[in-house]
PDB file of N, CA and C in Angstrom:
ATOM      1  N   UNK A   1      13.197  61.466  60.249  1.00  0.00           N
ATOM      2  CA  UNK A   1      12.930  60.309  59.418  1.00  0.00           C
ATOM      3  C   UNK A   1      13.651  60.461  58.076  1.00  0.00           C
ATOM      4  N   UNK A   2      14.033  59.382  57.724  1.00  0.00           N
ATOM      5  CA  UNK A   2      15.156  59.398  56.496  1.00  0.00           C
ATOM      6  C   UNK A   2      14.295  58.992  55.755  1.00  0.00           C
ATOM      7  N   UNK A   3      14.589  60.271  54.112  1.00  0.00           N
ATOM      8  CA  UNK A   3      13.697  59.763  53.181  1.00  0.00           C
ATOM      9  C   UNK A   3      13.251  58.440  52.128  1.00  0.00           C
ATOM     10  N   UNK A   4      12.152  58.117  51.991  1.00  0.00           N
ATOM     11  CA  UNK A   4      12.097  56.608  51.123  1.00  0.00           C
ATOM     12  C   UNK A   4      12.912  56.758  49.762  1.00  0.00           C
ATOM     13  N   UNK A   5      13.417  57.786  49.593  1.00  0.00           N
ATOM     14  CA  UNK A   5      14.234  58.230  47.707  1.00  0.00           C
ATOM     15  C   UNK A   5      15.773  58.149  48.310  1.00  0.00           C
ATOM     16  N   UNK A   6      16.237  56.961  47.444  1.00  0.00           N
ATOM     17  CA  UNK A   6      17.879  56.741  47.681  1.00  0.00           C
ATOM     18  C   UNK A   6      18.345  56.777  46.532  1.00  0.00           C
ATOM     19  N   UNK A   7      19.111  57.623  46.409  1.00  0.00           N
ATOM     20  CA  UNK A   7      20.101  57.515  45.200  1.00  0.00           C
ATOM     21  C   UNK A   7      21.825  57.452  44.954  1.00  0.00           C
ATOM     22  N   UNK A   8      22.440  56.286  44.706  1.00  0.00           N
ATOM     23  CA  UNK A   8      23.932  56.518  44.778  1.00  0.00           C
ATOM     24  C   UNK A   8      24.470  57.034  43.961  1.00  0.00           C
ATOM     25  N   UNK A   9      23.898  56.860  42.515  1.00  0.00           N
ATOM     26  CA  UNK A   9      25.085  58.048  41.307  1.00  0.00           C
ATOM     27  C   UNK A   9      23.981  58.885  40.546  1.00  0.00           C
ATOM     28  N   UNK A  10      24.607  59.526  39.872  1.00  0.00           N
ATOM     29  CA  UNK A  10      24.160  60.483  38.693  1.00  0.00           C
ATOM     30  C   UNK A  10      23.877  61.489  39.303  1.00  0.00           C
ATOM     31  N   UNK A  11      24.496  62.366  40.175  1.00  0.00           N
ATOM     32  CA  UNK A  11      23.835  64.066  40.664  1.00  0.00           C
ATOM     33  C   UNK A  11      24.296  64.866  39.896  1.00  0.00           C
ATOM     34  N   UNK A  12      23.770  66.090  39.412  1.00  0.00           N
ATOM     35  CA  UNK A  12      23.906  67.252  38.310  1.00  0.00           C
ATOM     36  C   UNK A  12      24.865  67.888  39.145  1.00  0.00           C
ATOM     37  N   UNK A  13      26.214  67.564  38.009  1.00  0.00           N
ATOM     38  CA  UNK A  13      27.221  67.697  38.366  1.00  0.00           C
ATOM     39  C   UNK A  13      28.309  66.838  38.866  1.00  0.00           C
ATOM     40  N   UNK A  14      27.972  65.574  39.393  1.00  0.00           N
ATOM     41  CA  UNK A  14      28.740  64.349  39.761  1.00  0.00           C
ATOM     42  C   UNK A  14      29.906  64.472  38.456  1.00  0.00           C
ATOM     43  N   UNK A  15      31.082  64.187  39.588  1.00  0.00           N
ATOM     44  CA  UNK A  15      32.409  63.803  39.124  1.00  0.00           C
ATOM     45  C   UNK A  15      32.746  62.391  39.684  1.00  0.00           C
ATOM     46  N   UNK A  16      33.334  61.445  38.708  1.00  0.00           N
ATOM     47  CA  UNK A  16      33.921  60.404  39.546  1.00  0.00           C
ATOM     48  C   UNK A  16      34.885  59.755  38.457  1.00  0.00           C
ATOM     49  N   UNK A  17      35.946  59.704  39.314  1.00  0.00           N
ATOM     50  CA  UNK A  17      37.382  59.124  38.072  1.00  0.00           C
ATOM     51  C   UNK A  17      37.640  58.079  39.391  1.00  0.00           C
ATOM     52  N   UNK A  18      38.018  57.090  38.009  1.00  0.00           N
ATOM     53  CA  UNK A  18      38.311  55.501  38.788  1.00  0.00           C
ATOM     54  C   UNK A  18      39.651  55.302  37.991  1.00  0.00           C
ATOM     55  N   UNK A  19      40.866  55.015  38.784  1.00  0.00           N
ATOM     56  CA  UNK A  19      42.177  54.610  38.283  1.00  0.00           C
ATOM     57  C   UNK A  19      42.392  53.123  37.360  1.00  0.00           C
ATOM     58  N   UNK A  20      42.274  52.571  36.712  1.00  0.00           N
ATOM     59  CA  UNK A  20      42.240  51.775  36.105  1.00  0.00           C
ATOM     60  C   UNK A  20      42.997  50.615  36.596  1.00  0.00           C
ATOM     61  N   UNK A  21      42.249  49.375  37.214  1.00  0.00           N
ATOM     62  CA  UNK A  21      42.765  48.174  37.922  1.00  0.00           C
ATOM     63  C   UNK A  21      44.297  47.973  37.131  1.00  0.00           C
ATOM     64  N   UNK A  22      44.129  48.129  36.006  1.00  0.00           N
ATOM     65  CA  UNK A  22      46.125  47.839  35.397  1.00  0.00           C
ATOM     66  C   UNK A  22      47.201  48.664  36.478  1.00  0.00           C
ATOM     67  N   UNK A  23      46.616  49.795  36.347  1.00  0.00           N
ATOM     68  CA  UNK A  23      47.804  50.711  36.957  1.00  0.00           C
ATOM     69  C   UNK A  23      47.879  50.210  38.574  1.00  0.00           C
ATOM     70  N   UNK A  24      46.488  50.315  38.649  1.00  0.00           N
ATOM     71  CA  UNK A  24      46.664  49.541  40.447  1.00  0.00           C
ATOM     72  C   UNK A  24      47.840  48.679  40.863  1.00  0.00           C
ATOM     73  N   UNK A  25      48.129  47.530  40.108  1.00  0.00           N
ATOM     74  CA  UNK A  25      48.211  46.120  40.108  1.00  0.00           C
ATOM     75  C   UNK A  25      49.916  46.257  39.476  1.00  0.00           C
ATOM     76  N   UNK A  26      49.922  47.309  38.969  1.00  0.00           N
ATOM     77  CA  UNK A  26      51.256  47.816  38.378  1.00  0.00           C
ATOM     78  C   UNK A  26      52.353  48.382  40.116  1.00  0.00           C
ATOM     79  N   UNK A  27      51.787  49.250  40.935  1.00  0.00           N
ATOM     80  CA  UNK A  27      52.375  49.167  42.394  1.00  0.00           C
ATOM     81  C   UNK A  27      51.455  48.344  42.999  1.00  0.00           C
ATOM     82  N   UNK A  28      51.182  47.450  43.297  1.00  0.00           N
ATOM     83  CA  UNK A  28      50.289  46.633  44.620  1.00  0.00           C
ATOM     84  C   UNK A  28      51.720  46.093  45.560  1.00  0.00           C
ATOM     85  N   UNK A  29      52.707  45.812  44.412  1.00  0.00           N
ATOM     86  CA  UNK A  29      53.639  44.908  45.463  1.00  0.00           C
ATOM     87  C   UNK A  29      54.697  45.795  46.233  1.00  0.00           C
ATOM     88  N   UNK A  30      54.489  47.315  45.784  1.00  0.00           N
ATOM     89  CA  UNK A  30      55.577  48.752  46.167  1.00  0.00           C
ATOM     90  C   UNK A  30      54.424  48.820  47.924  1.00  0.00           C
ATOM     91  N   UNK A  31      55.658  48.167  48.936  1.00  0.00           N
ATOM     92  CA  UNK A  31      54.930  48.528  50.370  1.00  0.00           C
ATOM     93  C   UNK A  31      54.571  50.103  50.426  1.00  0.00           C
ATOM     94  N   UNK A  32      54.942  50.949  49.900  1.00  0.00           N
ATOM     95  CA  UNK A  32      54.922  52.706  50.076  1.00  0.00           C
ATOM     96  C   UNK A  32      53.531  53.216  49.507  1.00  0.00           C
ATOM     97  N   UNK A  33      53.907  53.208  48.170  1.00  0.00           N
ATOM     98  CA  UNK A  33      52.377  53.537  47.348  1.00  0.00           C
ATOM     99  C   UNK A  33      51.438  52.836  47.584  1.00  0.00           C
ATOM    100  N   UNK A  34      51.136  51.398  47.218  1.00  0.00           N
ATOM    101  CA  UNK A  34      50.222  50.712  47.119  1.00  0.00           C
ATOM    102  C   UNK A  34      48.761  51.053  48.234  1.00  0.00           C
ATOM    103  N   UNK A  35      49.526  50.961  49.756  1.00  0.00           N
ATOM    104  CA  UNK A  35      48.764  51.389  51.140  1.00  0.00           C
ATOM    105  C   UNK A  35      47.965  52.418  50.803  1.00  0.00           C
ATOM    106  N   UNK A  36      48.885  53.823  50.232  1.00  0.00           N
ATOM    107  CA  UNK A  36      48.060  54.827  50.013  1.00  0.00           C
ATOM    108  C   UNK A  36      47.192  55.033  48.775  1.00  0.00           C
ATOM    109  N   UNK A  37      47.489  54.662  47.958  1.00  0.00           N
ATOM    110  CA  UNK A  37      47.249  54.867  46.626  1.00  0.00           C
ATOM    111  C   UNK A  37      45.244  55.239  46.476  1.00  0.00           C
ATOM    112  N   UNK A  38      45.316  56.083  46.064  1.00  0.00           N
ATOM    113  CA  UNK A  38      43.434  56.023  45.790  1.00  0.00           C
ATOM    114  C   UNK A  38      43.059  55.315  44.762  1.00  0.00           C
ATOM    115  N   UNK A  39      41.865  54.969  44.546  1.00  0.00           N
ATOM    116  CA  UNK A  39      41.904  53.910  43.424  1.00  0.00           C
ATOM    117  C   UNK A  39      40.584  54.558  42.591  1.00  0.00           C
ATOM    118  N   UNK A  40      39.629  55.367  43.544  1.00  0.00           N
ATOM    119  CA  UNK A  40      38.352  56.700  43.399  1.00  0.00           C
ATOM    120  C   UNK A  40      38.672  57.536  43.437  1.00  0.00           C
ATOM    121  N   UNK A  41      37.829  58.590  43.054  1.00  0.00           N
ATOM    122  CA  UNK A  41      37.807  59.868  43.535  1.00  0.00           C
ATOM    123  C   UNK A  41      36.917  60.773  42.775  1.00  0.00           C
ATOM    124  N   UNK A  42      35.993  61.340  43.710  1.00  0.00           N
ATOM    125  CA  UNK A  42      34.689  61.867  43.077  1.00  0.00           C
ATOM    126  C   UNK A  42      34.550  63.046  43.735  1.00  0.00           C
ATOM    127  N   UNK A  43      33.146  63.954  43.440  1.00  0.00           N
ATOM    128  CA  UNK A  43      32.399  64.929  43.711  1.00  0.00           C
ATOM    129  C   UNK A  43      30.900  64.669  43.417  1.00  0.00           C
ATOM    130  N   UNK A  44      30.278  64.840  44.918  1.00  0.00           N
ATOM    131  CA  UNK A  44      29.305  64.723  44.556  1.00  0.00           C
ATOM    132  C   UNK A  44      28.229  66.198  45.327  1.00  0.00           C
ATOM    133  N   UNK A  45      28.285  67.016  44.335  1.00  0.00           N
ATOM    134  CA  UNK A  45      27.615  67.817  44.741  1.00  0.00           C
ATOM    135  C   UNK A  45      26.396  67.781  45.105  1.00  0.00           C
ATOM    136  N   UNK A  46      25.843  68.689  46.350  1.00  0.00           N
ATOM    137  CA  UNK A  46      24.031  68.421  46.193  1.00  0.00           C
ATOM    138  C   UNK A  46      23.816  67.451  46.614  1.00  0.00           C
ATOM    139  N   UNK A  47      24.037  66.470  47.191  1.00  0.00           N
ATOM    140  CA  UNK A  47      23.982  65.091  46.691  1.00  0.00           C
ATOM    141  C   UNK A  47      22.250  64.896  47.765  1.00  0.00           C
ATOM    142  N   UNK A  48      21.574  65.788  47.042  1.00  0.00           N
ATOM    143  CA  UNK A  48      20.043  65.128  47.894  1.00  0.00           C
ATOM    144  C   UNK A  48      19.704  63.582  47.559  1.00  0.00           C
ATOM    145  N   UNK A  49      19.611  62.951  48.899  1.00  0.00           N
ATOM    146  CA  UNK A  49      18.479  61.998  48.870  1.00  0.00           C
ATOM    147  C   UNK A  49      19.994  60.598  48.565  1.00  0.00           C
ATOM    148  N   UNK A  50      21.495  61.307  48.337  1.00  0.00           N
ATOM    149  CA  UNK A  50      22.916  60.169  48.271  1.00  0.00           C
ATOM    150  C   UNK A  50      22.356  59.152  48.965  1.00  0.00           C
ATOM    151  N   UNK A  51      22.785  57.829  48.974  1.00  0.00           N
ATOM    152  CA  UNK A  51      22.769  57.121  49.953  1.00  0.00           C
ATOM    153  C   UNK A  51      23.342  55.683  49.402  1.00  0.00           C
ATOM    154  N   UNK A  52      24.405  54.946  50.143  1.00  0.00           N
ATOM    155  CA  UNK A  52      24.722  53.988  49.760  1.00  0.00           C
ATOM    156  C   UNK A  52      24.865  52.839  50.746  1.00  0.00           C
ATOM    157  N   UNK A  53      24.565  51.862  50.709  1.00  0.00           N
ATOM    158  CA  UNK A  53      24.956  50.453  51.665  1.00  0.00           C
ATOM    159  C   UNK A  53      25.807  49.857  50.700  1.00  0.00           C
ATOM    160  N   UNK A  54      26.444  49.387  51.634  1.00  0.00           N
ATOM    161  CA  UNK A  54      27.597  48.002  51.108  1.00  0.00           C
ATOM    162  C   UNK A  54      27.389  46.938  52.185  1.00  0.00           C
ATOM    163  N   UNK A  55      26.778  45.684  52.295  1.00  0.00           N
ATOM    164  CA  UNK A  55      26.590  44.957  53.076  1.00  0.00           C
ATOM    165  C   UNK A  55      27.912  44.037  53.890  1.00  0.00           C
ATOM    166  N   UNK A  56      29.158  44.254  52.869  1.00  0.00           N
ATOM    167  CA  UNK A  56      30.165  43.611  52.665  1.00  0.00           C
ATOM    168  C   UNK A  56      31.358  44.618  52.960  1.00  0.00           C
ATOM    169  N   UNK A  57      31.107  45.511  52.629  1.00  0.00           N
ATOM    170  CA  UNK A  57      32.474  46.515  52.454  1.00  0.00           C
ATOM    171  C   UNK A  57      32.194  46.647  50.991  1.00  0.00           C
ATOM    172  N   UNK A  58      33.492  47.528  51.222  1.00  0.00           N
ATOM    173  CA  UNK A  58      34.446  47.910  49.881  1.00  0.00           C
ATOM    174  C   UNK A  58      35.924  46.964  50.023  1.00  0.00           C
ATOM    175  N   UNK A  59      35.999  47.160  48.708  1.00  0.00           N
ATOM    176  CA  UNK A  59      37.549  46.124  48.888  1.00  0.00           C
ATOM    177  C   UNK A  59      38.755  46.988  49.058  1.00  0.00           C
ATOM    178  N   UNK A  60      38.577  48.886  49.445  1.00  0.00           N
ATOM    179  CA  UNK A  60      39.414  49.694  49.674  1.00  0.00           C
ATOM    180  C   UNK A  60      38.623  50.412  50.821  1.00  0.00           C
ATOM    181  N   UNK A  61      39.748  51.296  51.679  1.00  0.00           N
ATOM    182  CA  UNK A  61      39.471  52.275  52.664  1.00  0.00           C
ATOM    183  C   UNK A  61      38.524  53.020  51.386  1.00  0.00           C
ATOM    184  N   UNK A  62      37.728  53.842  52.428  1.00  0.00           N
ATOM    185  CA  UNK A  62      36.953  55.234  51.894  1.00  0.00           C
ATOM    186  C   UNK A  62      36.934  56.223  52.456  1.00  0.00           C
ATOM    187  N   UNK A  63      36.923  57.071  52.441  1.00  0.00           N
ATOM    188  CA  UNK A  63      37.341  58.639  52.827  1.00  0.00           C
ATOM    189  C   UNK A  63      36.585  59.656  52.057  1.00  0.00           C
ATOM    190  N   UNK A  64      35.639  60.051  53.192  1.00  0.00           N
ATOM    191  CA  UNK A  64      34.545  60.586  52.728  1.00  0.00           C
ATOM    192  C   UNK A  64      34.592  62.548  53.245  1.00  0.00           C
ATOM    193  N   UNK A  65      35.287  63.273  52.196  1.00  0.00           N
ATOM    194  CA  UNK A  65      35.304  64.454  52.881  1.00  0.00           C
ATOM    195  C   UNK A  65      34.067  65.437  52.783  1.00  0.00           C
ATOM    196  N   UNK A  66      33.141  66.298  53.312  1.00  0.00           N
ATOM    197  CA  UNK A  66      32.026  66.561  53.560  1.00  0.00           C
ATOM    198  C   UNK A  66      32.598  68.345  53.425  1.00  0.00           C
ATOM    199  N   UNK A  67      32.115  69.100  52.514  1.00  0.00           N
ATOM    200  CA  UNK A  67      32.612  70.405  52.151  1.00  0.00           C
ATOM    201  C   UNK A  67      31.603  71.473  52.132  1.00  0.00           C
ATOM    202  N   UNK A  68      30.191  71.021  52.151  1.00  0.00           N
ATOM    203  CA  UNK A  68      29.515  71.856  52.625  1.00  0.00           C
ATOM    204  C   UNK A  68      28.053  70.723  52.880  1.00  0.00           C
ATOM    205  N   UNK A  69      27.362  71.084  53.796  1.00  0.00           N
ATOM    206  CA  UNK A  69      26.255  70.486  54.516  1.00  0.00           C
ATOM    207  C   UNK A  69      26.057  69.342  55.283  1.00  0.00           C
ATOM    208  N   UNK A  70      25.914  68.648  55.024  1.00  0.00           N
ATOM    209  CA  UNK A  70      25.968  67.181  56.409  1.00  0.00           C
ATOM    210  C   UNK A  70      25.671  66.020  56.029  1.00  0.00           C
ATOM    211  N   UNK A  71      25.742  65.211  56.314  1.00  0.00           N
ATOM    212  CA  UNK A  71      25.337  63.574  56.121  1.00  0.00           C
ATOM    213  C   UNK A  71      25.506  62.222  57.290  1.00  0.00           C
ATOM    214  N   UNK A  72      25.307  61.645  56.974  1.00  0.00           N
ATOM    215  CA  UNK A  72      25.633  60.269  58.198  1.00  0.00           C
ATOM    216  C   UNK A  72      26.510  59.095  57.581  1.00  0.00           C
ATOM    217  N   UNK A  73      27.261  58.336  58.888  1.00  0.00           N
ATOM    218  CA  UNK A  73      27.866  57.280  58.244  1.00  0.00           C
ATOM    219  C   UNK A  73      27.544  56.307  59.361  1.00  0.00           C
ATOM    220  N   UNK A  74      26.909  55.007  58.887  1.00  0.00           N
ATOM    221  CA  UNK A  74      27.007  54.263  59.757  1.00  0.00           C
ATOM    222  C   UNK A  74      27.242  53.012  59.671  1.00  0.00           C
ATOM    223  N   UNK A  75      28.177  52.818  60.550  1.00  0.00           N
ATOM    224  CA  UNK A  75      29.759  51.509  61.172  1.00  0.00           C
ATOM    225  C   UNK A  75      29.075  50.539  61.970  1.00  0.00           C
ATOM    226  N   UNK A  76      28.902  49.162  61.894  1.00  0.00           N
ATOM    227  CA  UNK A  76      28.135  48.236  62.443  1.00  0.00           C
ATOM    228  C   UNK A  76      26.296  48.900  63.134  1.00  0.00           C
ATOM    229  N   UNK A  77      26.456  48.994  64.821  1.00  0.00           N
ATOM    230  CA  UNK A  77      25.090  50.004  65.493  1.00  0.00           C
ATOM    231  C   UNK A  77      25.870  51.308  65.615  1.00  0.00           C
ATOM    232  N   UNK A  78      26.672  51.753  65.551  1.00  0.00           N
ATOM    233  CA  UNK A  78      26.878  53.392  65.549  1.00  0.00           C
ATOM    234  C   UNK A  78      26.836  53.849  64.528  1.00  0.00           C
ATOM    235  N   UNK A  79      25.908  54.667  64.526  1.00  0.00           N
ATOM    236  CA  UNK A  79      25.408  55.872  63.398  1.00  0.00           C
ATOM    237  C   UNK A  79      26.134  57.068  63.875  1.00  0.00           C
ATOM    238  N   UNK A  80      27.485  57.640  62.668  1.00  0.00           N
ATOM    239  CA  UNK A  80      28.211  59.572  63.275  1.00  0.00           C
ATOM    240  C   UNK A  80      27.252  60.106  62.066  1.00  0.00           C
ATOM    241  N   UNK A  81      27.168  61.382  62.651  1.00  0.00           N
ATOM    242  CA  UNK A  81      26.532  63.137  61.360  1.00  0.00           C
ATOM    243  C   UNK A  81      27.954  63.215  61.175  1.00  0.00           C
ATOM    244  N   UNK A  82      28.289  63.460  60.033  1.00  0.00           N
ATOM    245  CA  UNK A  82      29.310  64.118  59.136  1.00  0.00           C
ATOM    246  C   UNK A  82      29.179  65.457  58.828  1.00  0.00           C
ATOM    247  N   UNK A  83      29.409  66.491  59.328  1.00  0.00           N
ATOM    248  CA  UNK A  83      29.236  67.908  58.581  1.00  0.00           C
ATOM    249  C   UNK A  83      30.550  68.386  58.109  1.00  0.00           C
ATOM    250  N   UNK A  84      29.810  69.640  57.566  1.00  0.00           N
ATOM    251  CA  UNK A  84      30.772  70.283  56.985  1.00  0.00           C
ATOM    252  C   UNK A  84      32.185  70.980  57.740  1.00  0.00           C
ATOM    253  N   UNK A  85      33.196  70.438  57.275  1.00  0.00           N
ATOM    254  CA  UNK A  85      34.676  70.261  56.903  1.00  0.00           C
ATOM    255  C   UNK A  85      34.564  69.019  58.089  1.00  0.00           C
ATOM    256  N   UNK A  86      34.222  68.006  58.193  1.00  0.00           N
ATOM    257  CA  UNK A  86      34.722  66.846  58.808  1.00  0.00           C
ATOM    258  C   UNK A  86      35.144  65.675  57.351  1.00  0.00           C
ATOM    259  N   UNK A  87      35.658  65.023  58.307  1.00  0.00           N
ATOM    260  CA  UNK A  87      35.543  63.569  57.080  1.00  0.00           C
ATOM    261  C   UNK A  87      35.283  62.406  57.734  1.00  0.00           C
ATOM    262  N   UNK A  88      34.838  61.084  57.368  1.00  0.00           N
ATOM    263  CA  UNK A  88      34.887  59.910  57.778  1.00  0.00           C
ATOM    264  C   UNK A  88      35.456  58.799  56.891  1.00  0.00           C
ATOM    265  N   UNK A  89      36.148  57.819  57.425  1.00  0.00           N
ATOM    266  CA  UNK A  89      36.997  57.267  56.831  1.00  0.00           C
ATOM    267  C   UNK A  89      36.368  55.818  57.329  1.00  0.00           C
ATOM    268  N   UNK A  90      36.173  54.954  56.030  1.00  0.00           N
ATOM    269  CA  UNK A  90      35.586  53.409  56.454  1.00  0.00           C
ATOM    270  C   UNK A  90      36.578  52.575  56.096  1.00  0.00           C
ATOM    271  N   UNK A  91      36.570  51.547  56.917  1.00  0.00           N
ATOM    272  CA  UNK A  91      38.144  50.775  56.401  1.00  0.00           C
ATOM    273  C   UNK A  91      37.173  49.543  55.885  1.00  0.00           C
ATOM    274  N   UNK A  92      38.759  48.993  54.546  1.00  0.00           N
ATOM    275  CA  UNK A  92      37.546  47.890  54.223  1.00  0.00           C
ATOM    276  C   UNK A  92      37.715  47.125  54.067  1.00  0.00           C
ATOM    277  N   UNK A  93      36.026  46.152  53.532  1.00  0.00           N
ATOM    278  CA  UNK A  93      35.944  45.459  54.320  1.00  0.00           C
ATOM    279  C   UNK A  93      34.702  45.606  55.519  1.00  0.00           C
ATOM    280  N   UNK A  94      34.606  46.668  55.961  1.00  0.00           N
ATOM    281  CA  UNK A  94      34.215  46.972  57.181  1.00  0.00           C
ATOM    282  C   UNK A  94      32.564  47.308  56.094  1.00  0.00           C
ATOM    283  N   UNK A  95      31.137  46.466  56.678  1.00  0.00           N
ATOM    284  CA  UNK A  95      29.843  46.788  56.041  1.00  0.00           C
ATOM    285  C   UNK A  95      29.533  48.189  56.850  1.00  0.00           C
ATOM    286  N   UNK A  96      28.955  48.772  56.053  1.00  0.00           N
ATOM    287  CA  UNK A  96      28.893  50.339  56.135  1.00  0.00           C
ATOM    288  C   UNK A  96      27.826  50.753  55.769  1.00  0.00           C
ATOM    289  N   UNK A  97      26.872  51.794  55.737  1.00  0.00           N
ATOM    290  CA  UNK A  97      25.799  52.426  54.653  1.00  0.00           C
ATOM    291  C   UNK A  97      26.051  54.281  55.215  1.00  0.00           C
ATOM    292  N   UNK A  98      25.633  54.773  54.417  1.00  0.00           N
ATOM    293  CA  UNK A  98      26.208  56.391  53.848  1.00  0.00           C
ATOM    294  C   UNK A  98      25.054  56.945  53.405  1.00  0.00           C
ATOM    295  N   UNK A  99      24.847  58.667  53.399  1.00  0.00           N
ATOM    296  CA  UNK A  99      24.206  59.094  53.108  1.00  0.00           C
ATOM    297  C   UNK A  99      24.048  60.695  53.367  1.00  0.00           C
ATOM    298  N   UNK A 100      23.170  61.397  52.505  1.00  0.00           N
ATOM    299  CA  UNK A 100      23.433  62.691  52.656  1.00  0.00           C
ATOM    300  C   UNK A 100      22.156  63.193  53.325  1.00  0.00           C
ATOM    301  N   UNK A 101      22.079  64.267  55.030  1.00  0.00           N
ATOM    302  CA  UNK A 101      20.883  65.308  55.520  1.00  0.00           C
ATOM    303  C   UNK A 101      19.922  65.118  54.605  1.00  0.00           C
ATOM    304  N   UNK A 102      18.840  64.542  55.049  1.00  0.00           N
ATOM    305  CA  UNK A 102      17.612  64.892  54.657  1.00  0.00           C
ATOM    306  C   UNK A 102      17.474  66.703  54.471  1.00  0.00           C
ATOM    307  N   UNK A 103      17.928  67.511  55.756  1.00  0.00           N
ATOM    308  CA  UNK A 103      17.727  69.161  55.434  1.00  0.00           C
ATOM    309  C   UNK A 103      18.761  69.703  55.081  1.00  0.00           C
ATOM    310  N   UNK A 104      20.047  69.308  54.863  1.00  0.00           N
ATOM    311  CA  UNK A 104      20.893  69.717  54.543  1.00  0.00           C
ATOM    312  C   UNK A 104      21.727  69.393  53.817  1.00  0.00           C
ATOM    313  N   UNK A 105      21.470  68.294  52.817  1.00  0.00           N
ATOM    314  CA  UNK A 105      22.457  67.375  51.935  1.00  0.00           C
ATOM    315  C   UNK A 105      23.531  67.844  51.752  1.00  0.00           C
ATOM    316  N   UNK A 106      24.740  66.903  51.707  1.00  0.00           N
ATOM    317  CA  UNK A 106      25.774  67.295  51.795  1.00  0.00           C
ATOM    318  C   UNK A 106      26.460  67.326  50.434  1.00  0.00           C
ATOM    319  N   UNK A 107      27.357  67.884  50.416  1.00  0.00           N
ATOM    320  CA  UNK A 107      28.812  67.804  48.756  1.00  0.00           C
ATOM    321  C   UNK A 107      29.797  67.175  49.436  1.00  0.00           C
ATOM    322  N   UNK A 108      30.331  66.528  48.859  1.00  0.00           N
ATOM    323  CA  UNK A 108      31.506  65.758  49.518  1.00  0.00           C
ATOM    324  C   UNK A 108      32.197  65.131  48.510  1.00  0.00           C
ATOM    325  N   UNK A 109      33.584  64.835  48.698  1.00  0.00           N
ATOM    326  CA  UNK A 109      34.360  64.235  48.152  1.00  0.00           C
ATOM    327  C   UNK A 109      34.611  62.710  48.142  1.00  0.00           C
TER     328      UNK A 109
END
């Protein structure tokens, strides 16, 4: 049973750098960069009790790398466990919800 305590930001220790929509918008029209380009990029250590829905998506892929302990991602009715050294990748767009082991919360990128 997944716990009633959800939390998406502030873990002791959370890192998260966001590229600034200018620079984005500066390559959007470069076919090479733009595709790849990250636009996030965080740490979330510990992350007991993480958990996020997006009912809608994100308006970018996400790429969720898992570096020590476990979590879930789940894509329309399929629910995957994410453990440690896997990743999951949500394309977007695509409604999603996320989250870190109730016994094993995960760190992830």
């Amino acid at each position: 049973m997944m716990s009633p305590i959800r939390i998406r930001e502030g873990f002791e220790g959370q890192i998260l750098h966001v590229i600034p929509r200018t620079t984005t918008e500066k390559v959007a029209s470069h076919p090479l960069i733009y595709p790849l380009m990250p636009t996030d990029i965080g740490w979330y250590p510990h992350a007991r009790y993480h958990y996020c829905q997006r009912d809608t998506g994100a308006p970018e892929h996400i790429l969720i790398l898992c570096v020590e302990g476990s979590g879930w991602c789940k894509l329309g009715e399929k629910t995957l466990t994410v453990n440690q050294y896997e990743a999951a990748l949500i394309p977007r767009g695509q409604a999603h919800i996320y989250g870190a082991s109730d016994d094993d919360p995960w760190s992830i990128h």
